[in-house]
PDB file of N, CA and C in Angstrom:
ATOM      1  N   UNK A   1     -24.441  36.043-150.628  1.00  0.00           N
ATOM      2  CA  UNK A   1     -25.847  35.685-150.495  1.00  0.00           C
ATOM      3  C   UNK A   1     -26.050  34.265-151.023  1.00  0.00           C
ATOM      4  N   UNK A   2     -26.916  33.346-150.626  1.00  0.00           N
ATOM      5  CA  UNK A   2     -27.105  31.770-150.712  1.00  0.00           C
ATOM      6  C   UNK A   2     -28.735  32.069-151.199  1.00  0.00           C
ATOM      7  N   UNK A   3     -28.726  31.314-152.739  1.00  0.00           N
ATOM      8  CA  UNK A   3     -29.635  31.346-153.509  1.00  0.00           C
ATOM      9  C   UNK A   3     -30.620  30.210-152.968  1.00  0.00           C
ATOM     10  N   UNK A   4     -31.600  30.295-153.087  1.00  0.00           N
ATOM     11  CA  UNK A   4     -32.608  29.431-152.567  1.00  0.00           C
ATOM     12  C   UNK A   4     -32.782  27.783-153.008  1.00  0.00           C
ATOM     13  N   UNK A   5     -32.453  27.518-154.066  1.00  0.00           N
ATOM     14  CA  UNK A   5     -31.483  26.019-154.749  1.00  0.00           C
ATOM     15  C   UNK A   5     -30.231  25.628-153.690  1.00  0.00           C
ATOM     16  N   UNK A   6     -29.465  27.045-153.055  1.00  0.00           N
ATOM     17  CA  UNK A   6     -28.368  26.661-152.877  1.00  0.00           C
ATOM     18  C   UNK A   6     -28.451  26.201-151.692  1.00  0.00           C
ATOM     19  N   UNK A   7     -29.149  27.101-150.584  1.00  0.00           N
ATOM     20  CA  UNK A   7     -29.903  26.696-149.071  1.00  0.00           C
ATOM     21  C   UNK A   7     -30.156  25.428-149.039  1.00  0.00           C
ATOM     22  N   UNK A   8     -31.302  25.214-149.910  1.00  0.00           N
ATOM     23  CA  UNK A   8     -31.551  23.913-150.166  1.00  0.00           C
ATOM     24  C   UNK A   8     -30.650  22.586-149.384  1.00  0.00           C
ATOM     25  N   UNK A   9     -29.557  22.394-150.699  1.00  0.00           N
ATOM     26  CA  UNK A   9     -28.284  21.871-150.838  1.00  0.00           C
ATOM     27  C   UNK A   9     -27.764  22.339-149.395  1.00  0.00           C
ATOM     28  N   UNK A  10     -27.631  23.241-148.994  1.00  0.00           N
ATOM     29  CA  UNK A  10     -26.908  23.364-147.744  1.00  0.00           C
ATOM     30  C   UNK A  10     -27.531  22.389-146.831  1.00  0.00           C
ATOM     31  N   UNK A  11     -28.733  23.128-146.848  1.00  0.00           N
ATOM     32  CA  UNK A  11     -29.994  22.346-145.230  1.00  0.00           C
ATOM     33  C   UNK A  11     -29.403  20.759-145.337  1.00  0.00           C
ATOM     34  N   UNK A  12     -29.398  20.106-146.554  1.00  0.00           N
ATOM     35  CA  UNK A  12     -29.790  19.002-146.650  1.00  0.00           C
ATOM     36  C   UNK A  12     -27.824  17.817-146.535  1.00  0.00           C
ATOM     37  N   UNK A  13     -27.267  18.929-146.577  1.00  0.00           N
ATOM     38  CA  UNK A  13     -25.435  18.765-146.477  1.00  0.00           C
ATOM     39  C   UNK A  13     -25.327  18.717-145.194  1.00  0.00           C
ATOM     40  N   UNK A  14     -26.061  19.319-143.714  1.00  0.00           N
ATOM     41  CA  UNK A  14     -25.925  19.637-142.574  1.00  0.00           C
ATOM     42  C   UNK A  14     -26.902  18.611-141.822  1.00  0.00           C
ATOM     43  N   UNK A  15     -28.073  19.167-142.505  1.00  0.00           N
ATOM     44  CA  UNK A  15     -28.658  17.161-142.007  1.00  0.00           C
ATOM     45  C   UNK A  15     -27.861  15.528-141.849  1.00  0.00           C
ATOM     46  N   UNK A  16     -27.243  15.826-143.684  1.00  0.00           N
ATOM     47  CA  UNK A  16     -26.557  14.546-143.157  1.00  0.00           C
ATOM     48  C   UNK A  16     -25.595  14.326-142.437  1.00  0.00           C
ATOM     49  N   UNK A  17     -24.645  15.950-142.501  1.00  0.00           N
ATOM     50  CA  UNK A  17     -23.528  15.755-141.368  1.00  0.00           C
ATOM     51  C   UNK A  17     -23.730  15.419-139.921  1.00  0.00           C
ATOM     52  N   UNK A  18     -25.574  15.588-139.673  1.00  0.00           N
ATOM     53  CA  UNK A  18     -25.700  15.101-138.217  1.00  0.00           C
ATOM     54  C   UNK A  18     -25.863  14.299-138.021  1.00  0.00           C
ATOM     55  N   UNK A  19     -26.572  13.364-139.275  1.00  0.00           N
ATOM     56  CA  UNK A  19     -27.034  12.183-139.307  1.00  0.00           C
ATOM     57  C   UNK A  19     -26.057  10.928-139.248  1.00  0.00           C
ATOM     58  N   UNK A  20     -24.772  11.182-139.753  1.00  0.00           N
ATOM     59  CA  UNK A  20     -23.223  10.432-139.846  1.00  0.00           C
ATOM     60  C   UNK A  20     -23.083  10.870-138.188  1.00  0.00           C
ATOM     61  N   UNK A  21     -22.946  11.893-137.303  1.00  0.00           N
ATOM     62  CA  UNK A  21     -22.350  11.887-136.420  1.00  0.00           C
ATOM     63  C   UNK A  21     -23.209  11.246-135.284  1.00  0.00           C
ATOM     64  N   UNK A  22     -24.529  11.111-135.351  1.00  0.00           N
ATOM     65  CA  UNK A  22     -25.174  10.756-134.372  1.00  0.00           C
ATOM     66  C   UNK A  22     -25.145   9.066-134.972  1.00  0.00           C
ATOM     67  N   UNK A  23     -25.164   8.775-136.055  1.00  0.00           N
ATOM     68  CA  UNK A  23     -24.635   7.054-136.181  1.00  0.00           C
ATOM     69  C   UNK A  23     -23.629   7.084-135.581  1.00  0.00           C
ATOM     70  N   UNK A  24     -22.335   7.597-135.765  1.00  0.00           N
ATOM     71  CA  UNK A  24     -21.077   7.279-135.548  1.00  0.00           C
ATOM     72  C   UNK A  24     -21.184   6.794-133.672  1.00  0.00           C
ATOM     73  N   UNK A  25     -21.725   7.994-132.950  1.00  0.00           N
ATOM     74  CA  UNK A  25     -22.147   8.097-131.270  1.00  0.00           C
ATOM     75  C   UNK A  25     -22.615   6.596-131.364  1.00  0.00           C
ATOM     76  N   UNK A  26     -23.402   6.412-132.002  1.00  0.00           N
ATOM     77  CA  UNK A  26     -24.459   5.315-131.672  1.00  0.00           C
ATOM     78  C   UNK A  26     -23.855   3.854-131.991  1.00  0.00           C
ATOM     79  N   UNK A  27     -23.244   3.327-133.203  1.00  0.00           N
ATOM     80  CA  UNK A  27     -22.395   2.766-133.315  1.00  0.00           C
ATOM     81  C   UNK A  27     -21.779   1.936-132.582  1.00  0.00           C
ATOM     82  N   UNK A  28     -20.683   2.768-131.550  1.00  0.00           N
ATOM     83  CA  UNK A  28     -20.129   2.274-130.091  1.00  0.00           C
ATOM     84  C   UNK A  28     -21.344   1.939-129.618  1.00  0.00           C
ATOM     85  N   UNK A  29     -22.252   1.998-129.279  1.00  0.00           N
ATOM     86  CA  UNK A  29     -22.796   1.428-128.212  1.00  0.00           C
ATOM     87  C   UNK A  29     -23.920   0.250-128.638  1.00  0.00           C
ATOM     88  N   UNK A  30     -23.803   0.501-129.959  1.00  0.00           N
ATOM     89  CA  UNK A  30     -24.118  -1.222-130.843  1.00  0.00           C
ATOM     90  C   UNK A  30     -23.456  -2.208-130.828  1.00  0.00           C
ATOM     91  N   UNK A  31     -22.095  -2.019-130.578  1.00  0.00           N
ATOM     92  CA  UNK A  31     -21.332  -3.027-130.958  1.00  0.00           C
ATOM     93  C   UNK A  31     -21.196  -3.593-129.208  1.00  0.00           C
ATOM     94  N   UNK A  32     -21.963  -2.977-128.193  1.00  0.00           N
ATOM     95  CA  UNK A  32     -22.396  -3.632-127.183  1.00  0.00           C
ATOM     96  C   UNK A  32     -23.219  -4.579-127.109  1.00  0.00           C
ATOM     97  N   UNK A  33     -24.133  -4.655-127.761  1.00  0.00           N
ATOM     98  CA  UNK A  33     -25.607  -5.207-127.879  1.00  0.00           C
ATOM     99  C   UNK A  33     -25.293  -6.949-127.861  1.00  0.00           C
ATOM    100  N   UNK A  34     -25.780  -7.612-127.095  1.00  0.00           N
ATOM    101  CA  UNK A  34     -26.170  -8.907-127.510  1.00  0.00           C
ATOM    102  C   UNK A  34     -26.459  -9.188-128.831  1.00  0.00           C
ATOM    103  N   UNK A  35     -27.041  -8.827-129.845  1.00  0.00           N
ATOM    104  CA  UNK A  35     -28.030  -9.032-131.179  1.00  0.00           C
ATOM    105  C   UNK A  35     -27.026  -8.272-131.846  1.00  0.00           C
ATOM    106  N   UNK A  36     -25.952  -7.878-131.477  1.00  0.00           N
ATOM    107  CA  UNK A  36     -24.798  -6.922-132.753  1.00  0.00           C
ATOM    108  C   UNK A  36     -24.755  -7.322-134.019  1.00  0.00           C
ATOM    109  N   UNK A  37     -24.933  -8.777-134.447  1.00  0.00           N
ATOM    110  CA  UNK A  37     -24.488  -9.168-135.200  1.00  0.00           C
ATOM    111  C   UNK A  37     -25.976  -8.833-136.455  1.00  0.00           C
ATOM    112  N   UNK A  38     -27.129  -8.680-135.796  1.00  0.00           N
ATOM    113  CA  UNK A  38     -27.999  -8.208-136.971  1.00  0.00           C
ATOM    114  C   UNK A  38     -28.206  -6.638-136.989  1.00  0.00           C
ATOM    115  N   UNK A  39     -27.627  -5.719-136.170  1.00  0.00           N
ATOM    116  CA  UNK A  39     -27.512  -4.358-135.885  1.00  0.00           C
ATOM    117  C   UNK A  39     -26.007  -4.062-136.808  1.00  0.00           C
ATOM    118  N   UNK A  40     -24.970  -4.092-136.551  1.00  0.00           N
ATOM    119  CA  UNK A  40     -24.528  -3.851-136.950  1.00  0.00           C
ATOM    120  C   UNK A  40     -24.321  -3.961-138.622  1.00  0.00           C
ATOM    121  N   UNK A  41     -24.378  -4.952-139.591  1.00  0.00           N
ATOM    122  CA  UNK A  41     -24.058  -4.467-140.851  1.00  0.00           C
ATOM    123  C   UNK A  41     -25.488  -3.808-141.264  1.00  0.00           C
ATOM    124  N   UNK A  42     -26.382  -3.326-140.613  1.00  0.00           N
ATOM    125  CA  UNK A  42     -27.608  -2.505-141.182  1.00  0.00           C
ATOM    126  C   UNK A  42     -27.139  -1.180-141.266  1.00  0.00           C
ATOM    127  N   UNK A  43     -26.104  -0.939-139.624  1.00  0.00           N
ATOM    128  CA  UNK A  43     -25.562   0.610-139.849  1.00  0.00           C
ATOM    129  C   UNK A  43     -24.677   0.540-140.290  1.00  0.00           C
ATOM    130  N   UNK A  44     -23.813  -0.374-140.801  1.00  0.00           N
ATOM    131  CA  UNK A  44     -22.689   0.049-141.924  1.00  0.00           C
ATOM    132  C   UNK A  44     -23.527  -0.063-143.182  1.00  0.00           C
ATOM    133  N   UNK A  45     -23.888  -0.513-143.172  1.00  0.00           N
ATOM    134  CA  UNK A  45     -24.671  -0.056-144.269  1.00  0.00           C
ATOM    135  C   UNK A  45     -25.350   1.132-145.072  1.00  0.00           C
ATOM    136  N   UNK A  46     -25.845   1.552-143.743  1.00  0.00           N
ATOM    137  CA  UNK A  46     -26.375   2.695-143.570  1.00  0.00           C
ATOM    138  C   UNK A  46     -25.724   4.164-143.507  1.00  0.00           C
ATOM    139  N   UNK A  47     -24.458   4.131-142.719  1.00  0.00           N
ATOM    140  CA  UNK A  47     -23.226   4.654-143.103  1.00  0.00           C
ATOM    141  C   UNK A  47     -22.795   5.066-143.871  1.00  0.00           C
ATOM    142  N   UNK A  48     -22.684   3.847-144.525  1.00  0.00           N
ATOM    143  CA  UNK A  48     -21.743   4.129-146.265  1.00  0.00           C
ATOM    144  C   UNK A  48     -22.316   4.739-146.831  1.00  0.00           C
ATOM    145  N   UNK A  49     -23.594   4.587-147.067  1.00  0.00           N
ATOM    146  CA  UNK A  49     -24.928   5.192-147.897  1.00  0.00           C
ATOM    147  C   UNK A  49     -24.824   6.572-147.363  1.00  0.00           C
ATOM    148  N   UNK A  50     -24.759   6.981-146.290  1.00  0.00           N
ATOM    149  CA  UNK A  50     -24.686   8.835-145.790  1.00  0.00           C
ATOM    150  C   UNK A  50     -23.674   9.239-146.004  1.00  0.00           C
ATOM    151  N   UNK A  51     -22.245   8.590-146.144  1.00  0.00           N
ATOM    152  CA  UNK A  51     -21.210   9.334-146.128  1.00  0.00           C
ATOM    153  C   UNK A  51     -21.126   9.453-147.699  1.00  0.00           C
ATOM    154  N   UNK A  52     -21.395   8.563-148.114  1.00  0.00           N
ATOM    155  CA  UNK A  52     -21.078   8.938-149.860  1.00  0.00           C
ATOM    156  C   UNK A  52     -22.245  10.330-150.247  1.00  0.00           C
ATOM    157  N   UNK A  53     -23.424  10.330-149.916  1.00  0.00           N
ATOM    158  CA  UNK A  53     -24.620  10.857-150.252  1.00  0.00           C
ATOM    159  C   UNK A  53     -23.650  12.659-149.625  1.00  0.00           C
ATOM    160  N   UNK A  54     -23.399  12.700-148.326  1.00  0.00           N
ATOM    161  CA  UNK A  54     -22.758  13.778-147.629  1.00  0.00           C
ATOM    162  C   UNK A  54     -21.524  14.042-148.721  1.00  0.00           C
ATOM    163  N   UNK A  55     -20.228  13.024-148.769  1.00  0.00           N
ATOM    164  CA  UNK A  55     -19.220  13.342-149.478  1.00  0.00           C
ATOM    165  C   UNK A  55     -19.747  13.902-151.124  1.00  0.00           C
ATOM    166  N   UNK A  56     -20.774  13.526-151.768  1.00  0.00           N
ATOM    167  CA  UNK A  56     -21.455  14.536-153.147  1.00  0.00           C
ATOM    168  C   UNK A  56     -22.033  15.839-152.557  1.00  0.00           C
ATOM    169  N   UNK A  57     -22.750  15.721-151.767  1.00  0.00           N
ATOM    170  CA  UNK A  57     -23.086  17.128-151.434  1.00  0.00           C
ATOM    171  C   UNK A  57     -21.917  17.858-151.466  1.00  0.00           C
ATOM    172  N   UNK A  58     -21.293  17.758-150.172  1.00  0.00           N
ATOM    173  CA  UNK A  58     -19.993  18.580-149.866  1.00  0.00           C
ATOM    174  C   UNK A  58     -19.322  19.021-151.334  1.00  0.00           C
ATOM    175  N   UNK A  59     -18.760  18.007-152.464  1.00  0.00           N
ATOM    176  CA  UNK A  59     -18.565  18.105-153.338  1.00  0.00           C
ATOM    177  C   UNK A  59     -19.306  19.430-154.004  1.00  0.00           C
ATOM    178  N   UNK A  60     -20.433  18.999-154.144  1.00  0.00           N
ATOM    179  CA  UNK A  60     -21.432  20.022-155.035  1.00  0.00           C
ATOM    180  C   UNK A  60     -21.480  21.757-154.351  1.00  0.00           C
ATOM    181  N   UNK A  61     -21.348  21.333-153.158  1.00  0.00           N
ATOM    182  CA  UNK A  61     -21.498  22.814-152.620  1.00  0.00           C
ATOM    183  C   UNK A  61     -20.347  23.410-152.974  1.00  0.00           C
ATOM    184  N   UNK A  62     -18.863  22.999-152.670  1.00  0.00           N
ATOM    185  CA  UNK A  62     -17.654  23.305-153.285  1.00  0.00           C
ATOM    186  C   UNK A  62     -17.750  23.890-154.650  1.00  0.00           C
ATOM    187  N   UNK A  63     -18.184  23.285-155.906  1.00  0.00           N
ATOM    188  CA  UNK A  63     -17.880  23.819-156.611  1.00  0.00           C
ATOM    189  C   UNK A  63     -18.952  25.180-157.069  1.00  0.00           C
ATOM    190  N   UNK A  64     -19.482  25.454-155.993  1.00  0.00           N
ATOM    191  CA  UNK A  64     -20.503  26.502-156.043  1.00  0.00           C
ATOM    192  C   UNK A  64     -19.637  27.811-154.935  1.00  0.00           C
ATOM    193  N   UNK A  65     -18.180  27.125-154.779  1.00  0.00           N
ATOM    194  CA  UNK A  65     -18.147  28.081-153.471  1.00  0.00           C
ATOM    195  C   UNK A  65     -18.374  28.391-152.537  1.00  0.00           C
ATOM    196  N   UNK A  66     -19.287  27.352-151.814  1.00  0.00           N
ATOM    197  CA  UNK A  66     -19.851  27.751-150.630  1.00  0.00           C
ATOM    198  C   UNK A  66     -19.178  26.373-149.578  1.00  0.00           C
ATOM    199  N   UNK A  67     -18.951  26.723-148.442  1.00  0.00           N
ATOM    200  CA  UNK A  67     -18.444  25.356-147.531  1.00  0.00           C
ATOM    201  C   UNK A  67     -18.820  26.427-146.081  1.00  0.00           C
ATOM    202  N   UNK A  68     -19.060  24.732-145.153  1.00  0.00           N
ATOM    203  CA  UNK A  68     -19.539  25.195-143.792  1.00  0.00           C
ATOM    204  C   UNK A  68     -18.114  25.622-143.167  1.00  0.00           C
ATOM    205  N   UNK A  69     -18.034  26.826-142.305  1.00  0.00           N
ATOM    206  CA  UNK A  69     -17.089  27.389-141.254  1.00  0.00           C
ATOM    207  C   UNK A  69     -17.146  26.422-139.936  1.00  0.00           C
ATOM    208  N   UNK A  70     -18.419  26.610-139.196  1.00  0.00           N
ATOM    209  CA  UNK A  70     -18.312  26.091-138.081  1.00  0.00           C
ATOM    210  C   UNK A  70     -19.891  26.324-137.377  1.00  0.00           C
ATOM    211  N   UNK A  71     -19.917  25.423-136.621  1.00  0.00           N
ATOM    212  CA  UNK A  71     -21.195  25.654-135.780  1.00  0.00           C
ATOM    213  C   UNK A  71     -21.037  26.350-134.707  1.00  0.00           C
ATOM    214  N   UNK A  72     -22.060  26.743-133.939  1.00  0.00           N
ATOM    215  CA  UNK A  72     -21.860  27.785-132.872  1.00  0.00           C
ATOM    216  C   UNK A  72     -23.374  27.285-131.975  1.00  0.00           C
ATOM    217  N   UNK A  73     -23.240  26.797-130.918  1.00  0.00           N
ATOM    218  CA  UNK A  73     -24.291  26.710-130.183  1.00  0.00           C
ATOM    219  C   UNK A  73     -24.436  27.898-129.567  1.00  0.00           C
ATOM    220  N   UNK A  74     -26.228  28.488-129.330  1.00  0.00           N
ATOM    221  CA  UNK A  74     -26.335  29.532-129.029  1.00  0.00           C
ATOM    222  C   UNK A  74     -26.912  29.667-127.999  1.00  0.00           C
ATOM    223  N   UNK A  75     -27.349  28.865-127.614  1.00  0.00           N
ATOM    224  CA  UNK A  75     -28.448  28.629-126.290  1.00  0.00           C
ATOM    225  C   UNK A  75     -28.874  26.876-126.496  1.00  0.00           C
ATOM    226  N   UNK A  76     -28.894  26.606-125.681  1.00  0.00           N
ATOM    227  CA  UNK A  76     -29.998  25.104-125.441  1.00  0.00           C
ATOM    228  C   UNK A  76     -30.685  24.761-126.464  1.00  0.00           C
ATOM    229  N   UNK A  77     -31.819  25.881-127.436  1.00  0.00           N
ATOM    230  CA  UNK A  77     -32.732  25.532-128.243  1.00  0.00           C
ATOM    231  C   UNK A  77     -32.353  25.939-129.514  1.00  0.00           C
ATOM    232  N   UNK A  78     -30.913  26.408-129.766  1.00  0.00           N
ATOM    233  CA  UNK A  78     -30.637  27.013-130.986  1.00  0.00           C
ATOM    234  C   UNK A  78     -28.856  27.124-131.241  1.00  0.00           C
ATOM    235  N   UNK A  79     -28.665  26.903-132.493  1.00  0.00           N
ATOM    236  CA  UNK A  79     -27.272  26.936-133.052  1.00  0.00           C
ATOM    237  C   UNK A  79     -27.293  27.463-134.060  1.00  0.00           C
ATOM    238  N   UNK A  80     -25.913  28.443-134.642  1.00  0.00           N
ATOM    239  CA  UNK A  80     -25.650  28.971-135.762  1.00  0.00           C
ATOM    240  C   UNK A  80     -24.740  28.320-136.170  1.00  0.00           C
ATOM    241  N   UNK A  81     -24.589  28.476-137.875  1.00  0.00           N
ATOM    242  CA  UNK A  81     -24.173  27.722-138.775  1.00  0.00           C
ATOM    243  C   UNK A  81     -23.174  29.177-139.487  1.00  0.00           C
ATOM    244  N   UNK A  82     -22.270  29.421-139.450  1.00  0.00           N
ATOM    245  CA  UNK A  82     -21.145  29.659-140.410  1.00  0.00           C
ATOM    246  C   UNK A  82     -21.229  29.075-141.457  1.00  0.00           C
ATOM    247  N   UNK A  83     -21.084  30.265-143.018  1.00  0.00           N
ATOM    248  CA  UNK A  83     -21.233  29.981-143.965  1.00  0.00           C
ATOM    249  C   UNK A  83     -20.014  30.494-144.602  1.00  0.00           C
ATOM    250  N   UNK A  84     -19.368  30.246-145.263  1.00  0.00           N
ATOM    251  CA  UNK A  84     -18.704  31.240-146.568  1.00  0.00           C
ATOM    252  C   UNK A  84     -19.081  30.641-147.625  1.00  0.00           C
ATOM    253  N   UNK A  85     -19.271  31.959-148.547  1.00  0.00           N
ATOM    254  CA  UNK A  85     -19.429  31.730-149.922  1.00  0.00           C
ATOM    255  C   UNK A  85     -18.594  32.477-150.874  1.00  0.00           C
ATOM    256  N   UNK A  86     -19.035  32.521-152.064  1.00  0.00           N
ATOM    257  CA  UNK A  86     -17.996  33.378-152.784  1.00  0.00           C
ATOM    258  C   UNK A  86     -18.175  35.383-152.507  1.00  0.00           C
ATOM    259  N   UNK A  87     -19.311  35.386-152.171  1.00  0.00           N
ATOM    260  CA  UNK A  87     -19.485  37.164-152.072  1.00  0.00           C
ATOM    261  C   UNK A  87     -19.346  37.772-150.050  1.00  0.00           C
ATOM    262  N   UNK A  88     -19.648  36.852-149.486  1.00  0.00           N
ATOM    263  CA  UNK A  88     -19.227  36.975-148.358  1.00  0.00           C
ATOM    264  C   UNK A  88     -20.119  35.717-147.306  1.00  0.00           C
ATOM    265  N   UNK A  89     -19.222  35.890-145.894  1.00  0.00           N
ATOM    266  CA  UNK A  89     -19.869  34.849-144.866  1.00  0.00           C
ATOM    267  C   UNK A  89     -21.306  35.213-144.418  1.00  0.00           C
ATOM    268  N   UNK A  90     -21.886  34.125-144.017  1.00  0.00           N
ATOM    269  CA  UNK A  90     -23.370  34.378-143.921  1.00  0.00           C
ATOM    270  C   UNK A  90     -23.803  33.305-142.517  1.00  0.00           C
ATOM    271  N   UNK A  91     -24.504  34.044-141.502  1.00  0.00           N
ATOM    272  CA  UNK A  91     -24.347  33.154-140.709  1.00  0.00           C
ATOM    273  C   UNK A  91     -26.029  32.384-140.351  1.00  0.00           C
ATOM    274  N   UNK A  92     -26.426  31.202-140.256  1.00  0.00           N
ATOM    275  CA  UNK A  92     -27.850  30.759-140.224  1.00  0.00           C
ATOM    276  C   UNK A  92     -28.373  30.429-138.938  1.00  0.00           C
ATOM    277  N   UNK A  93     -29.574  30.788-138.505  1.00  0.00           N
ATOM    278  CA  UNK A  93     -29.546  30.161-137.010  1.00  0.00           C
ATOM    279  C   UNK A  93     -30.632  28.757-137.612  1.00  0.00           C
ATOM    280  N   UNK A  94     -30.672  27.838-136.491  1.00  0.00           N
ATOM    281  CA  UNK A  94     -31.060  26.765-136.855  1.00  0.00           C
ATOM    282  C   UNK A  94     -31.532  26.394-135.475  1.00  0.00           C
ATOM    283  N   UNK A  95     -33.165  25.768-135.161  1.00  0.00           N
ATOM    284  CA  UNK A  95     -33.929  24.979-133.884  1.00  0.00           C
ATOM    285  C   UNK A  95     -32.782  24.072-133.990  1.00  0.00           C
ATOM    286  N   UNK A  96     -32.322  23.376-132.625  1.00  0.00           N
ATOM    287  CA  UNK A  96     -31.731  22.316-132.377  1.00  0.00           C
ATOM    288  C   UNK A  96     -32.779  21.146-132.518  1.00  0.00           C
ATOM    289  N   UNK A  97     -34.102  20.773-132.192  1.00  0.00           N
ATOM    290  CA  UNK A  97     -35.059  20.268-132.235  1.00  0.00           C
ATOM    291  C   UNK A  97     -35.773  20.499-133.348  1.00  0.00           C
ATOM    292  N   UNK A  98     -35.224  21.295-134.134  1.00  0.00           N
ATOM    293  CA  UNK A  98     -36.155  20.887-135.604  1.00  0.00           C
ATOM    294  C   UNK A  98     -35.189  19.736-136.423  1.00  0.00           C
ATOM    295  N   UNK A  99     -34.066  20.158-135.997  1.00  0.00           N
ATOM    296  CA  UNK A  99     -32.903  19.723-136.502  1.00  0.00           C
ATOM    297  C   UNK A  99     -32.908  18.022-136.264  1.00  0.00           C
ATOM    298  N   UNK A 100     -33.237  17.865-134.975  1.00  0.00           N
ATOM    299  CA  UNK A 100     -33.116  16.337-134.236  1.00  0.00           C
ATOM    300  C   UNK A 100     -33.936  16.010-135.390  1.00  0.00           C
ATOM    301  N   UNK A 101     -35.535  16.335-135.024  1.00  0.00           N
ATOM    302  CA  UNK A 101     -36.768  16.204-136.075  1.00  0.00           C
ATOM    303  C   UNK A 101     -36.298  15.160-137.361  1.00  0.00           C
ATOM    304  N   UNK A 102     -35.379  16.726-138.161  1.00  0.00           N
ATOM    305  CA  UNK A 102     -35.498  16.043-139.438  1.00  0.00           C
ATOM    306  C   UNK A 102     -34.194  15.343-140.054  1.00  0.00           C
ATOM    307  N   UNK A 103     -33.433  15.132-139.002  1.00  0.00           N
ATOM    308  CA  UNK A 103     -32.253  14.099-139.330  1.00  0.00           C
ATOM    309  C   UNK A 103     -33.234  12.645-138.650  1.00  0.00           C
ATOM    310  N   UNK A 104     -34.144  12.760-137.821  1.00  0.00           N
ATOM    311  CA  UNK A 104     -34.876  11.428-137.709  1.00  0.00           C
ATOM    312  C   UNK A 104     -35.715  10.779-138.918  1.00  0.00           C
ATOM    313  N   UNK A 105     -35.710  11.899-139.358  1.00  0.00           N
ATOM    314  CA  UNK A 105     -36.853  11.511-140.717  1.00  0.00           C
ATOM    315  C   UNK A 105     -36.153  10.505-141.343  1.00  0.00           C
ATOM    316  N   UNK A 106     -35.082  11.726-141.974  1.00  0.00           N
ATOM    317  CA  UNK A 106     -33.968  11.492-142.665  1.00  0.00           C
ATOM    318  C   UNK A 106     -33.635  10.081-142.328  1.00  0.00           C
ATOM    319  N   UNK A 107     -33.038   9.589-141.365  1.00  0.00           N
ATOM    320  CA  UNK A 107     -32.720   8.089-141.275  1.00  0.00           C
ATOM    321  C   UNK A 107     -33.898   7.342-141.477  1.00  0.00           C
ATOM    322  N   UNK A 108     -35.028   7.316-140.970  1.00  0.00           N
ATOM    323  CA  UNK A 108     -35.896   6.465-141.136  1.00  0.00           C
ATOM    324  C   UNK A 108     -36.479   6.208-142.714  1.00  0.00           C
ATOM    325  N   UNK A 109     -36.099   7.418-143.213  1.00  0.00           N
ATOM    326  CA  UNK A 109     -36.712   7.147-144.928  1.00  0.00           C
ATOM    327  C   UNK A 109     -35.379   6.386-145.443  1.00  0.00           C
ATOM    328  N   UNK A 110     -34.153   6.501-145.195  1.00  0.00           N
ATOM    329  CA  UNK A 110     -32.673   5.896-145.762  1.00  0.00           C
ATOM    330  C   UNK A 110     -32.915   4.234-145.458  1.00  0.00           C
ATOM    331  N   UNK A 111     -33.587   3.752-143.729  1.00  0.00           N
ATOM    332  CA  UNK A 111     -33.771   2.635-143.180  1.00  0.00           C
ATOM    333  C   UNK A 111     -34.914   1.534-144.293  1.00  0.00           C
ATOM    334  N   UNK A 112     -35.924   2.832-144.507  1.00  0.00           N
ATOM    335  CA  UNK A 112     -37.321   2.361-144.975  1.00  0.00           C
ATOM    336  C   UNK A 112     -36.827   1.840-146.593  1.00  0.00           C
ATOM    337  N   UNK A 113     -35.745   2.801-147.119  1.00  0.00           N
ATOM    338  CA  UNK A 113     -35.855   2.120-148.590  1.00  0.00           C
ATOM    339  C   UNK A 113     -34.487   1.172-148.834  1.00  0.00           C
ATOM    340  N   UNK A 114     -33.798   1.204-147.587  1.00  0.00           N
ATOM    341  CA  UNK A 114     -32.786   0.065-147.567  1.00  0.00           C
ATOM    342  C   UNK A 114     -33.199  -1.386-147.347  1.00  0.00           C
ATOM    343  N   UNK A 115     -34.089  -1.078-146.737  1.00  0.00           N
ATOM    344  CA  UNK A 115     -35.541  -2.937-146.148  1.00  0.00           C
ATOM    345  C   UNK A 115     -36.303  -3.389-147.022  1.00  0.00           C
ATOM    346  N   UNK A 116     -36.294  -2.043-147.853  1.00  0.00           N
ATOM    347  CA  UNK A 116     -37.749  -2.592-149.583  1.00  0.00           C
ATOM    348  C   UNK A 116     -36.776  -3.359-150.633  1.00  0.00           C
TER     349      UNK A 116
END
């Protein structure tokens, strides 16, 4: 069972893992851009800042025992999340579109206090 602190920590470990992979997609097709040269070190920048922020999470969830299995798309509007923890696997369903939602946030608040 995943304590409500621990969810937390999860939700917010899986956000950023989308948030690194949809930079990473995006990335390649920056380094197309005419203007690359002021695009690009904003998302390495930006990068570094998620993968370290992701690599502590991950960390933290570890020593709680808990790490992601695998995702499972379930339909168009929905995916499950594989869990193990220490008392047994637990599986989460998750909106794909809430998900987009709040990994957009998510970057734009990382963007907003990297510019201040």
């Amino acid at each position: 069972m995943i304590k409500a602190d621990e969810r937390q920590l999860l939700h917010k470990y899986l956000l950023l893992e989308l948030a690194v992979k949809s930079l990473q997609i995006d990335y390649k097709k920056t380094e197309q851009f005419k203007m690359k040269i002021v695009f690009l070190p904003l998302m390495d920048s930006l990068l570094k800042d998620l993968r370290q922020e992701h690599f502590n999470l991950k960390r933290e969830l570890a020593q709680q025992h808990i790490r992601v299995v695998g995702w499972q798309p379930v339909d168009e509007y929905f995916s499950d999340v594989q869990v193990a923890t220490a008392g047994n696997d637990v599986v989460l369903r998750y909106a794909n579109q809430a998900l987009k939602s709040q990994v957009e946030k998510l970057l734009i608040n990382h963007i907003r206090v990297a510019l201040e």
